[in-house]
PDB file of N, CA and C in Angstrom:
ATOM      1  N   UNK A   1       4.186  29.489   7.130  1.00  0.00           N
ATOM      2  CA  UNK A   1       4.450  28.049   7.214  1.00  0.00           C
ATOM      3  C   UNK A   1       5.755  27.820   7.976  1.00  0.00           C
ATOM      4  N   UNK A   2       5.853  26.849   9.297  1.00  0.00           N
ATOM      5  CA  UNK A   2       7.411  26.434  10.028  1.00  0.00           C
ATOM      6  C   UNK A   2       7.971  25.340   9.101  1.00  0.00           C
ATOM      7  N   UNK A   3       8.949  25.707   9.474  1.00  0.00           N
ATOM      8  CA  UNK A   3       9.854  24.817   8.542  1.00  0.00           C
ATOM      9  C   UNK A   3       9.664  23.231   8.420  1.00  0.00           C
ATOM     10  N   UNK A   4       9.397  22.808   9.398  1.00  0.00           N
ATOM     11  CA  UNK A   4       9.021  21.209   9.232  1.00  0.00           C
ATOM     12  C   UNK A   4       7.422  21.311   8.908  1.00  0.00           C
ATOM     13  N   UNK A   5       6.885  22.093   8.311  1.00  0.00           N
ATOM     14  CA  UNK A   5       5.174  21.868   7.562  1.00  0.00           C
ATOM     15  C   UNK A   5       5.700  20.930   6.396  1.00  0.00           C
ATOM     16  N   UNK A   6       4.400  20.087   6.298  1.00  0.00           N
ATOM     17  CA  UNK A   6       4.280  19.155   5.079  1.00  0.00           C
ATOM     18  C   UNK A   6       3.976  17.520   5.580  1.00  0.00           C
ATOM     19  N   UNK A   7       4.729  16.780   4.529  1.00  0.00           N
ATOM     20  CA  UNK A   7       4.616  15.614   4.489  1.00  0.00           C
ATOM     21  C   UNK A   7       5.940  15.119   4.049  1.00  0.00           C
ATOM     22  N   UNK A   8       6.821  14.442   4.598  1.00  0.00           N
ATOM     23  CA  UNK A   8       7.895  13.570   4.612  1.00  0.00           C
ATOM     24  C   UNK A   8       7.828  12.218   4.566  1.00  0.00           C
ATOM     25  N   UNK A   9       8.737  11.855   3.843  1.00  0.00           N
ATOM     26  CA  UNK A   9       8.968  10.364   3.603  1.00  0.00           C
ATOM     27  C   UNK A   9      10.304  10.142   4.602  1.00  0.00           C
ATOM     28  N   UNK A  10      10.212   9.271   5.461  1.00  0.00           N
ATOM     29  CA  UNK A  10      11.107   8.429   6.291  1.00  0.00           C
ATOM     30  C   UNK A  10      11.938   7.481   5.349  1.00  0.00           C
ATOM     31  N   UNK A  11      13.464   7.709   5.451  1.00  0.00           N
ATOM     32  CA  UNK A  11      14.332   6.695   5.065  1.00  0.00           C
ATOM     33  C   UNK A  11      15.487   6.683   6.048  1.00  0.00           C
ATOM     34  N   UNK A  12      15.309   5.411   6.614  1.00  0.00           N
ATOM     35  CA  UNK A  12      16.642   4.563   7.340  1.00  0.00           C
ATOM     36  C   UNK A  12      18.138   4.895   6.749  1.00  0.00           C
ATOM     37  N   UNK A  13      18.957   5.722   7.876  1.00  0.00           N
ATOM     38  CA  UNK A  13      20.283   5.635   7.535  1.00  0.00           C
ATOM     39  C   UNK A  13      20.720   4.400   8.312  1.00  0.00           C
ATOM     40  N   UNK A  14      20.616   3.957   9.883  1.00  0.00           N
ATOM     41  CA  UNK A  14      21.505   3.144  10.600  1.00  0.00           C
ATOM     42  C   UNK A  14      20.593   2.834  11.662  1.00  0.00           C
ATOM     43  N   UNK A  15      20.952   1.633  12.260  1.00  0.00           N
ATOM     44  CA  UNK A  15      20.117   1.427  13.518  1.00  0.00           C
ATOM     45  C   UNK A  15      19.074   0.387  13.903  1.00  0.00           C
ATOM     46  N   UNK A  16      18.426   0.618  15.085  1.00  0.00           N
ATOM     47  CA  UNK A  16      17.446  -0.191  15.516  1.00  0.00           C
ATOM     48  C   UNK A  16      16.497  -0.126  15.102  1.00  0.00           C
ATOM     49  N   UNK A  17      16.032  -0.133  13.474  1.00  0.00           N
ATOM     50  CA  UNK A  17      14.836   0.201  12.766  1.00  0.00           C
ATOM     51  C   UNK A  17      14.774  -0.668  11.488  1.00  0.00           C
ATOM     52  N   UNK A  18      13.563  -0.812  11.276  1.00  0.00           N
ATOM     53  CA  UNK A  18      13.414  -1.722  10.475  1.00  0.00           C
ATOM     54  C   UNK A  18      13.566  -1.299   9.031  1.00  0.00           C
ATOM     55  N   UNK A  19      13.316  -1.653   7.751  1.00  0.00           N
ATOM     56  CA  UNK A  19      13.116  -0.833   6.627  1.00  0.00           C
ATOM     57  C   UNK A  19      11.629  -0.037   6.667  1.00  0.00           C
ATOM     58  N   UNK A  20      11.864   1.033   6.250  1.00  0.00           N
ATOM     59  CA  UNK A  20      10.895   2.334   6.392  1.00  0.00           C
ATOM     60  C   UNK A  20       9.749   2.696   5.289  1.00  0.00           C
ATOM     61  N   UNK A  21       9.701   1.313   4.594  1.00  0.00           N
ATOM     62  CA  UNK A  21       9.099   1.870   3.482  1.00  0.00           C
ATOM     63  C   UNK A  21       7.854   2.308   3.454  1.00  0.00           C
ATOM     64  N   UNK A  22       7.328   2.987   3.370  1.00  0.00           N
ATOM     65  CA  UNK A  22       5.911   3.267   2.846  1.00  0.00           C
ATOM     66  C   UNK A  22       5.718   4.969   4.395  1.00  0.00           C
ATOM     67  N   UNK A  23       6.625   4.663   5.149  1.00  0.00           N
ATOM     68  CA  UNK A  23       6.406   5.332   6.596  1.00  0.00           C
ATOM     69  C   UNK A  23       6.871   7.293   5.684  1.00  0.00           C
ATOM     70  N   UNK A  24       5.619   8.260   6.852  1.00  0.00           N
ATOM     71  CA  UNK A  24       5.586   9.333   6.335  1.00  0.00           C
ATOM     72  C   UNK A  24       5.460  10.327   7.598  1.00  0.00           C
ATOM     73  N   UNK A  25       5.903  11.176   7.315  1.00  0.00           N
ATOM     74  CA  UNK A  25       5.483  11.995   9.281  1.00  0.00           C
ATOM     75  C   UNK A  25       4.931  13.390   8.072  1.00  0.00           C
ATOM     76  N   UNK A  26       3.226  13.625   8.737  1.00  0.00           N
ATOM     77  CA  UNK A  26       2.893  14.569   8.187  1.00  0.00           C
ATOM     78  C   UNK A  26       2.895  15.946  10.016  1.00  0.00           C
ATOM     79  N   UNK A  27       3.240  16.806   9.224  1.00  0.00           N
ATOM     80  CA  UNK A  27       3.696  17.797  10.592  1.00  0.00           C
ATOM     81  C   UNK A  27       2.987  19.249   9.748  1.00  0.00           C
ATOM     82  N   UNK A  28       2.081  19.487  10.988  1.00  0.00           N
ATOM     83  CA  UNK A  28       1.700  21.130  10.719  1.00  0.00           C
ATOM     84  C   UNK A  28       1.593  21.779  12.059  1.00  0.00           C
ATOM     85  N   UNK A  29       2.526  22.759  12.115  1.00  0.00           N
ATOM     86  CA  UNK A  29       2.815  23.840  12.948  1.00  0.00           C
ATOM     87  C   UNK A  29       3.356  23.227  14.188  1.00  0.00           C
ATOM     88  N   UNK A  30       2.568  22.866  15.249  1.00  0.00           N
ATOM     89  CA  UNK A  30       3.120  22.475  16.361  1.00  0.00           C
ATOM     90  C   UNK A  30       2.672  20.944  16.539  1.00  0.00           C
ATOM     91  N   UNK A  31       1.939  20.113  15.627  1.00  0.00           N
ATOM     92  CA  UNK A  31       1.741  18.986  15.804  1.00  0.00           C
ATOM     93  C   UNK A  31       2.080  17.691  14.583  1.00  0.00           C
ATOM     94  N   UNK A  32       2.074  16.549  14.911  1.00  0.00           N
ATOM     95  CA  UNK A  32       2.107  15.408  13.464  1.00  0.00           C
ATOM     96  C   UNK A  32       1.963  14.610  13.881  1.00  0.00           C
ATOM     97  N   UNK A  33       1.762  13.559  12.941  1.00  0.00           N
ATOM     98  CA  UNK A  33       1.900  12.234  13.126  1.00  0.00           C
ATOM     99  C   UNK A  33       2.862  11.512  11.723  1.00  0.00           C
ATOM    100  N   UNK A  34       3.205  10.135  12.720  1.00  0.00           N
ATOM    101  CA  UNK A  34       3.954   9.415  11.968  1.00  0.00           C
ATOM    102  C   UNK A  34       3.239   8.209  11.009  1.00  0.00           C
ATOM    103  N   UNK A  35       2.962   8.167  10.218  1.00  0.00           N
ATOM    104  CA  UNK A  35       1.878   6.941   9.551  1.00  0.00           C
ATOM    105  C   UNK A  35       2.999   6.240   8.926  1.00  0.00           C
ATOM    106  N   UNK A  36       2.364   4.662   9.499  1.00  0.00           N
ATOM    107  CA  UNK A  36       2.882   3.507   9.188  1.00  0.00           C
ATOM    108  C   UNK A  36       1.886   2.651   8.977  1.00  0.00           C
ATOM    109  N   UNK A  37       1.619   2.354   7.533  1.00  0.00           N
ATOM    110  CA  UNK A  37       0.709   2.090   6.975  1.00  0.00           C
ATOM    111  C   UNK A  37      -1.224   2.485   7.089  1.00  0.00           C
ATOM    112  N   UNK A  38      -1.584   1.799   8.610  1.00  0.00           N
ATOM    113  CA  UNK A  38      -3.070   2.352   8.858  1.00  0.00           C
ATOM    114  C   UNK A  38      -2.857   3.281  10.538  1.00  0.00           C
ATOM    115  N   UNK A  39      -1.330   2.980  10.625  1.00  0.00           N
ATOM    116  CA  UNK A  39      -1.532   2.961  12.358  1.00  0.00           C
ATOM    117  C   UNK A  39      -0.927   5.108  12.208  1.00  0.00           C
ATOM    118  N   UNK A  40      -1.546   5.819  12.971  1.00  0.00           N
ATOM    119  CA  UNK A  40      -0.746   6.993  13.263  1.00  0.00           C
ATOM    120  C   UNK A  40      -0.583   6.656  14.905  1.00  0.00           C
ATOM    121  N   UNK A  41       0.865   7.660  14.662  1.00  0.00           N
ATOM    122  CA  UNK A  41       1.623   7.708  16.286  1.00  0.00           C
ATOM    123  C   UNK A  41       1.715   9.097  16.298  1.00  0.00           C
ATOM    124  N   UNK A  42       0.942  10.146  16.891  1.00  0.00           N
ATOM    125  CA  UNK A  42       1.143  11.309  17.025  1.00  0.00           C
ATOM    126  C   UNK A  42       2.353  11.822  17.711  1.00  0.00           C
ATOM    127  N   UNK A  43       2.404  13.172  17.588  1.00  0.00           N
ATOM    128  CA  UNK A  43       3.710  14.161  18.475  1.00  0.00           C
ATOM    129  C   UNK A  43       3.289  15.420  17.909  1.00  0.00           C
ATOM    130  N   UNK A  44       4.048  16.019  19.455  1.00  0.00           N
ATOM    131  CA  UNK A  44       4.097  17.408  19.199  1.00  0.00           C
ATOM    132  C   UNK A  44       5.289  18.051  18.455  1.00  0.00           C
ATOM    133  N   UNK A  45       5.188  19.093  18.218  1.00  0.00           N
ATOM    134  CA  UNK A  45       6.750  19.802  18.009  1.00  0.00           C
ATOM    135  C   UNK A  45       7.167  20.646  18.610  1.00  0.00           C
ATOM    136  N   UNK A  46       8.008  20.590  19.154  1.00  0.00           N
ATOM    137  CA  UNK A  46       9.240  21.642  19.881  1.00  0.00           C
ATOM    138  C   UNK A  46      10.593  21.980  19.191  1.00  0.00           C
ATOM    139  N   UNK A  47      10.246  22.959  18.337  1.00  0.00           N
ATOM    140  CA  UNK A  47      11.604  23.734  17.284  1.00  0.00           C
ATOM    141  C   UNK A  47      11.883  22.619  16.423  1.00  0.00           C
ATOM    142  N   UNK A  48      12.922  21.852  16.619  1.00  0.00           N
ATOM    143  CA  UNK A  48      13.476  20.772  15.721  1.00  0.00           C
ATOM    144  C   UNK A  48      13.192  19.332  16.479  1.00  0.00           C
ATOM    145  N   UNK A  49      12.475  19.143  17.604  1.00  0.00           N
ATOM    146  CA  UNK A  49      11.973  18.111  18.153  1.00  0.00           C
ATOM    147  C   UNK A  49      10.709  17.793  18.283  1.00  0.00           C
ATOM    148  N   UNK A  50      10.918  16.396  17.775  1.00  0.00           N
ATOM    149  CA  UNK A  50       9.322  15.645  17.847  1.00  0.00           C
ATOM    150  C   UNK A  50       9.230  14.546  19.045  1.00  0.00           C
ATOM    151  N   UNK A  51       8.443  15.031  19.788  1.00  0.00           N
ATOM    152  CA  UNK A  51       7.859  14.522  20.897  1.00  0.00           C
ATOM    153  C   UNK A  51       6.416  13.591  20.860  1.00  0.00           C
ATOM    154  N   UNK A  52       6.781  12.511  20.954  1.00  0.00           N
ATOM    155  CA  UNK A  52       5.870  11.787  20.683  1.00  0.00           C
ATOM    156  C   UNK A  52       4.857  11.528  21.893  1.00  0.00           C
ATOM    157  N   UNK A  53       3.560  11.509  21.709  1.00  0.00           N
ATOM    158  CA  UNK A  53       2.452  11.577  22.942  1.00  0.00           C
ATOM    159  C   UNK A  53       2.233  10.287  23.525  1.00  0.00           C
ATOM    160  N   UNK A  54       1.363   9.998  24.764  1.00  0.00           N
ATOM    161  CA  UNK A  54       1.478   8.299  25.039  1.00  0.00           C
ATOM    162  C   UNK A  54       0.460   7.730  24.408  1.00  0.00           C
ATOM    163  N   UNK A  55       1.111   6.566  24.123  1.00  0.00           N
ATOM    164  CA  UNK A  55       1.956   5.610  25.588  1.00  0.00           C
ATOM    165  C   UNK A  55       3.131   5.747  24.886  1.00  0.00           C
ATOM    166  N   UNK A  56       3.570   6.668  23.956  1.00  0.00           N
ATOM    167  CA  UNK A  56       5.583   6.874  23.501  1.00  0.00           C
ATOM    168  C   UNK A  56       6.191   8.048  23.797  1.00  0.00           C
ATOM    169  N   UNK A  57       5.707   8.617  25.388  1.00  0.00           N
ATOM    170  CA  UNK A  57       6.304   9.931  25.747  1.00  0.00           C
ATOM    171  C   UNK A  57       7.782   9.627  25.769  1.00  0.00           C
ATOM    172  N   UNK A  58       8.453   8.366  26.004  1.00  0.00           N
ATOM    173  CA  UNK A  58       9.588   7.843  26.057  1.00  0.00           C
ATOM    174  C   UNK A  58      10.270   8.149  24.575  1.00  0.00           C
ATOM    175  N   UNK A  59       9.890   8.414  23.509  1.00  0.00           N
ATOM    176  CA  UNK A  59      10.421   8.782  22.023  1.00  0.00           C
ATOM    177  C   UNK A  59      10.528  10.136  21.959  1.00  0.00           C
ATOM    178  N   UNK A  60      11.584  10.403  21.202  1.00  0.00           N
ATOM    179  CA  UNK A  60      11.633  11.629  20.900  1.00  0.00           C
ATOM    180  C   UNK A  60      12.538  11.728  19.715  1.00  0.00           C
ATOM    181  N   UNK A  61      12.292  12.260  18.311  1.00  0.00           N
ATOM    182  CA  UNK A  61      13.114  12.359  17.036  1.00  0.00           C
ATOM    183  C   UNK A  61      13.654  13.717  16.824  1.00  0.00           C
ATOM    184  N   UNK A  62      15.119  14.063  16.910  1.00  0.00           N
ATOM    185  CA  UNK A  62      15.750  15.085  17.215  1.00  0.00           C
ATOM    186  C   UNK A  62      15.913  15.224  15.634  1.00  0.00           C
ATOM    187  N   UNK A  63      15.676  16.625  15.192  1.00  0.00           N
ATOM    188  CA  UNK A  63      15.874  17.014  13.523  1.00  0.00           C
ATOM    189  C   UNK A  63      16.866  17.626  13.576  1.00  0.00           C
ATOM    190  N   UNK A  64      17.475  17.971  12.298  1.00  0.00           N
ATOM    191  CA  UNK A  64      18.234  18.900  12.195  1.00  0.00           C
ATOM    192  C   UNK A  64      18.586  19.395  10.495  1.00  0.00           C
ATOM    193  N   UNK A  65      17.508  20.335  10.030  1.00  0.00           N
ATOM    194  CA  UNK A  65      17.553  21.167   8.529  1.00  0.00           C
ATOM    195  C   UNK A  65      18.570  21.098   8.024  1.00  0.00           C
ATOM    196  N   UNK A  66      18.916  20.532   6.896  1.00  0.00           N
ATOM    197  CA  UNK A  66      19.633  20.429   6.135  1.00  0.00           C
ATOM    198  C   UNK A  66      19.373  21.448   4.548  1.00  0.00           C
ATOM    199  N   UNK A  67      20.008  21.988   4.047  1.00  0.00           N
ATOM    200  CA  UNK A  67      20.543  23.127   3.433  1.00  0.00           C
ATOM    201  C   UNK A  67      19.688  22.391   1.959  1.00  0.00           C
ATOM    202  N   UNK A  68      19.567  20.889   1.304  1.00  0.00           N
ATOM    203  CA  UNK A  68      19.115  20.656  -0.185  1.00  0.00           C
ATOM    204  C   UNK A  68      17.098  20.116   0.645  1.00  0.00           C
ATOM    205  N   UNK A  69      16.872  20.960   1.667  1.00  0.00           N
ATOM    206  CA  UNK A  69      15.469  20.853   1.957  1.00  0.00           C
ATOM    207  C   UNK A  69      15.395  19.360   2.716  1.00  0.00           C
ATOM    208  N   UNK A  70      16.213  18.329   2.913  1.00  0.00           N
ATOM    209  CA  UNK A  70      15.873  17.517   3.628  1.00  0.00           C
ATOM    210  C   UNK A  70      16.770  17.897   5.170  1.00  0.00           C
ATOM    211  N   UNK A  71      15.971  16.928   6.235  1.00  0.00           N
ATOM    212  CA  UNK A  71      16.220  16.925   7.508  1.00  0.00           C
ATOM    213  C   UNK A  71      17.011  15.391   7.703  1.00  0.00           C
ATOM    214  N   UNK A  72      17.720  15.541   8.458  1.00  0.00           N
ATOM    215  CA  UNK A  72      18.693  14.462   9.009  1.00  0.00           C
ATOM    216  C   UNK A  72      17.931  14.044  10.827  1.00  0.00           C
ATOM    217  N   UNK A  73      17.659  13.056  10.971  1.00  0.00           N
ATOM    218  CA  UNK A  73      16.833  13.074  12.071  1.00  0.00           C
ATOM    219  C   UNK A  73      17.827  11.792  12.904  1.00  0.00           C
ATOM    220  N   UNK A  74      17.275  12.065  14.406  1.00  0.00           N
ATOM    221  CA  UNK A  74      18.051  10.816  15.716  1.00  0.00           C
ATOM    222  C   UNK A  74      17.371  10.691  16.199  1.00  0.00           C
ATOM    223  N   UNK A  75      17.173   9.480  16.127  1.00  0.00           N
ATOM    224  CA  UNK A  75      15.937   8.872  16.822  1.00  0.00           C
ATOM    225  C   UNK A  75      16.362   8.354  18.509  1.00  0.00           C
ATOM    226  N   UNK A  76      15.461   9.120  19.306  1.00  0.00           N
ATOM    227  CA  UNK A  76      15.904   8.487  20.815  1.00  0.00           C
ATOM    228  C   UNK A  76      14.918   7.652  21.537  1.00  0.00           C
ATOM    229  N   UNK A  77      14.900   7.159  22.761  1.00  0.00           N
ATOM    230  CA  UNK A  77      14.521   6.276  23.976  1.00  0.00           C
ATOM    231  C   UNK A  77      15.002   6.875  25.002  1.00  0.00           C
ATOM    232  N   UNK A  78      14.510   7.329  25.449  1.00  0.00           N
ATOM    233  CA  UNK A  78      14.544   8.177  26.636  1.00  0.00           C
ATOM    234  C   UNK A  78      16.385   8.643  26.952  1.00  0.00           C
ATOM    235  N   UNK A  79      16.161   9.636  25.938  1.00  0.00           N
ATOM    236  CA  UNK A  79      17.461  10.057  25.523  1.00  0.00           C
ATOM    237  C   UNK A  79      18.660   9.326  24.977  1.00  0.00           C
ATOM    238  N   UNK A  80      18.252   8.166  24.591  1.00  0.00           N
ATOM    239  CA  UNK A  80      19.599   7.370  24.080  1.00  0.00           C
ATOM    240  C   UNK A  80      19.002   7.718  22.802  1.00  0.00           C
ATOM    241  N   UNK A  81      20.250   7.629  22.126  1.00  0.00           N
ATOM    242  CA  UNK A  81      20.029   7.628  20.238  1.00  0.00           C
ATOM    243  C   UNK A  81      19.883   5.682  20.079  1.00  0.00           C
ATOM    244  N   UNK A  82      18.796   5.801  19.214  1.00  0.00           N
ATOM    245  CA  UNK A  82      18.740   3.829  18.398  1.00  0.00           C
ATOM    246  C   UNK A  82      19.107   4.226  17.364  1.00  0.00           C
ATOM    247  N   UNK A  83      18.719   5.397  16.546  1.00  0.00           N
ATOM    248  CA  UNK A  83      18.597   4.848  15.161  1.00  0.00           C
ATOM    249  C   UNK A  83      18.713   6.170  14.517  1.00  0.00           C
ATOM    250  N   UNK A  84      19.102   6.433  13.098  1.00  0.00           N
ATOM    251  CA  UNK A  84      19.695   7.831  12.427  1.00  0.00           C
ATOM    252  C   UNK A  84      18.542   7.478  11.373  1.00  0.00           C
ATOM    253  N   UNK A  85      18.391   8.682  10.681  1.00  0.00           N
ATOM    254  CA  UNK A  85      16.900   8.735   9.781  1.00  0.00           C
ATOM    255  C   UNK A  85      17.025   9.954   8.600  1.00  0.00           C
ATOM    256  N   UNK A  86      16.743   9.840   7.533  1.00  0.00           N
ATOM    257  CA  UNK A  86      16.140  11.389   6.948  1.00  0.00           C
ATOM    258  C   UNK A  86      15.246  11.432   6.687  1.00  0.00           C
ATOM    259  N   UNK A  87      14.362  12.716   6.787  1.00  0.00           N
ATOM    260  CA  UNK A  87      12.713  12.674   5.941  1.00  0.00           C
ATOM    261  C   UNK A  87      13.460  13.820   4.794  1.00  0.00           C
ATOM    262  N   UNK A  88      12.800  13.139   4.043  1.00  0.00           N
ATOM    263  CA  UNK A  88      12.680  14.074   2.422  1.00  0.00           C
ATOM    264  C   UNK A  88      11.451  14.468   2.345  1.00  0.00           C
ATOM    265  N   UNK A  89      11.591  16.103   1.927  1.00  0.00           N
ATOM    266  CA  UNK A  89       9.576  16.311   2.015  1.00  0.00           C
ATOM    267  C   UNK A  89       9.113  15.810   0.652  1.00  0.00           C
ATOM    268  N   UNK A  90       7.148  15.575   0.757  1.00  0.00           N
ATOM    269  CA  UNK A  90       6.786  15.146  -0.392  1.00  0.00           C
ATOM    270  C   UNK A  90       5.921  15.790  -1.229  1.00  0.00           C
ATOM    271  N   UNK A  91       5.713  16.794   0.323  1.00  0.00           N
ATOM    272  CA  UNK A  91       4.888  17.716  -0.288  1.00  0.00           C
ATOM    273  C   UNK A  91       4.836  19.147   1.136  1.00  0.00           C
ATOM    274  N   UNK A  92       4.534  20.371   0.726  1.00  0.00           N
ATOM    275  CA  UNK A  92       4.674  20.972   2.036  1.00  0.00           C
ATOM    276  C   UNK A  92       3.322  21.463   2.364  1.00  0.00           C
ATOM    277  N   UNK A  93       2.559  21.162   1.957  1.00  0.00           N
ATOM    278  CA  UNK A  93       0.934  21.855   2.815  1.00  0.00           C
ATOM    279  C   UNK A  93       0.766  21.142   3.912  1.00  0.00           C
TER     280      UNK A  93
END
């Protein structure tokens, strides 16, 4: 299993984002999606980056593992940072 396998819950630290509630990024091996409510937004993964497919090749959510199992994430636009994030996992299959 890679380290970002599972299912995460999205919570808003700062930024150009709205409140996150209910939002989940399920990720296995080299692929995921982000579900927000009925809608998925797929991506690939590259190590600690999620690359999102089109029409949001322009997104990309930069991770970075954190030591109590959650990830600290930066959310970009064609390389600008909008918005700071953590997923907490909810489950890891």
């Amino acid at each position: 299993m890679a380290p970002l396998d599972g299912t995460w819950r999205v919570e808003r630290r700062r930024g150009v984002l709205p409140p996150l509630v209910g939002v989940r990024k399920r990720i296995s091996g080299t692929s995921g999606e982000t579900l927000v409510g009925p809608l998925r937004i797929r991506f690939d993964v590259h190590g600690t980056e999620l690359r999102y497919r089109s029409p949001f090749t322009a997104f990309v959510d930069l991770l970075e593992l954190v030591d109590d199992g959650t990830a600290r994430g930066r959310a970009t636009f064609r390389g600008r940072e909008f918005a700071l994030f953590d997923l907490v996992r909810i489950d890891d299959r």
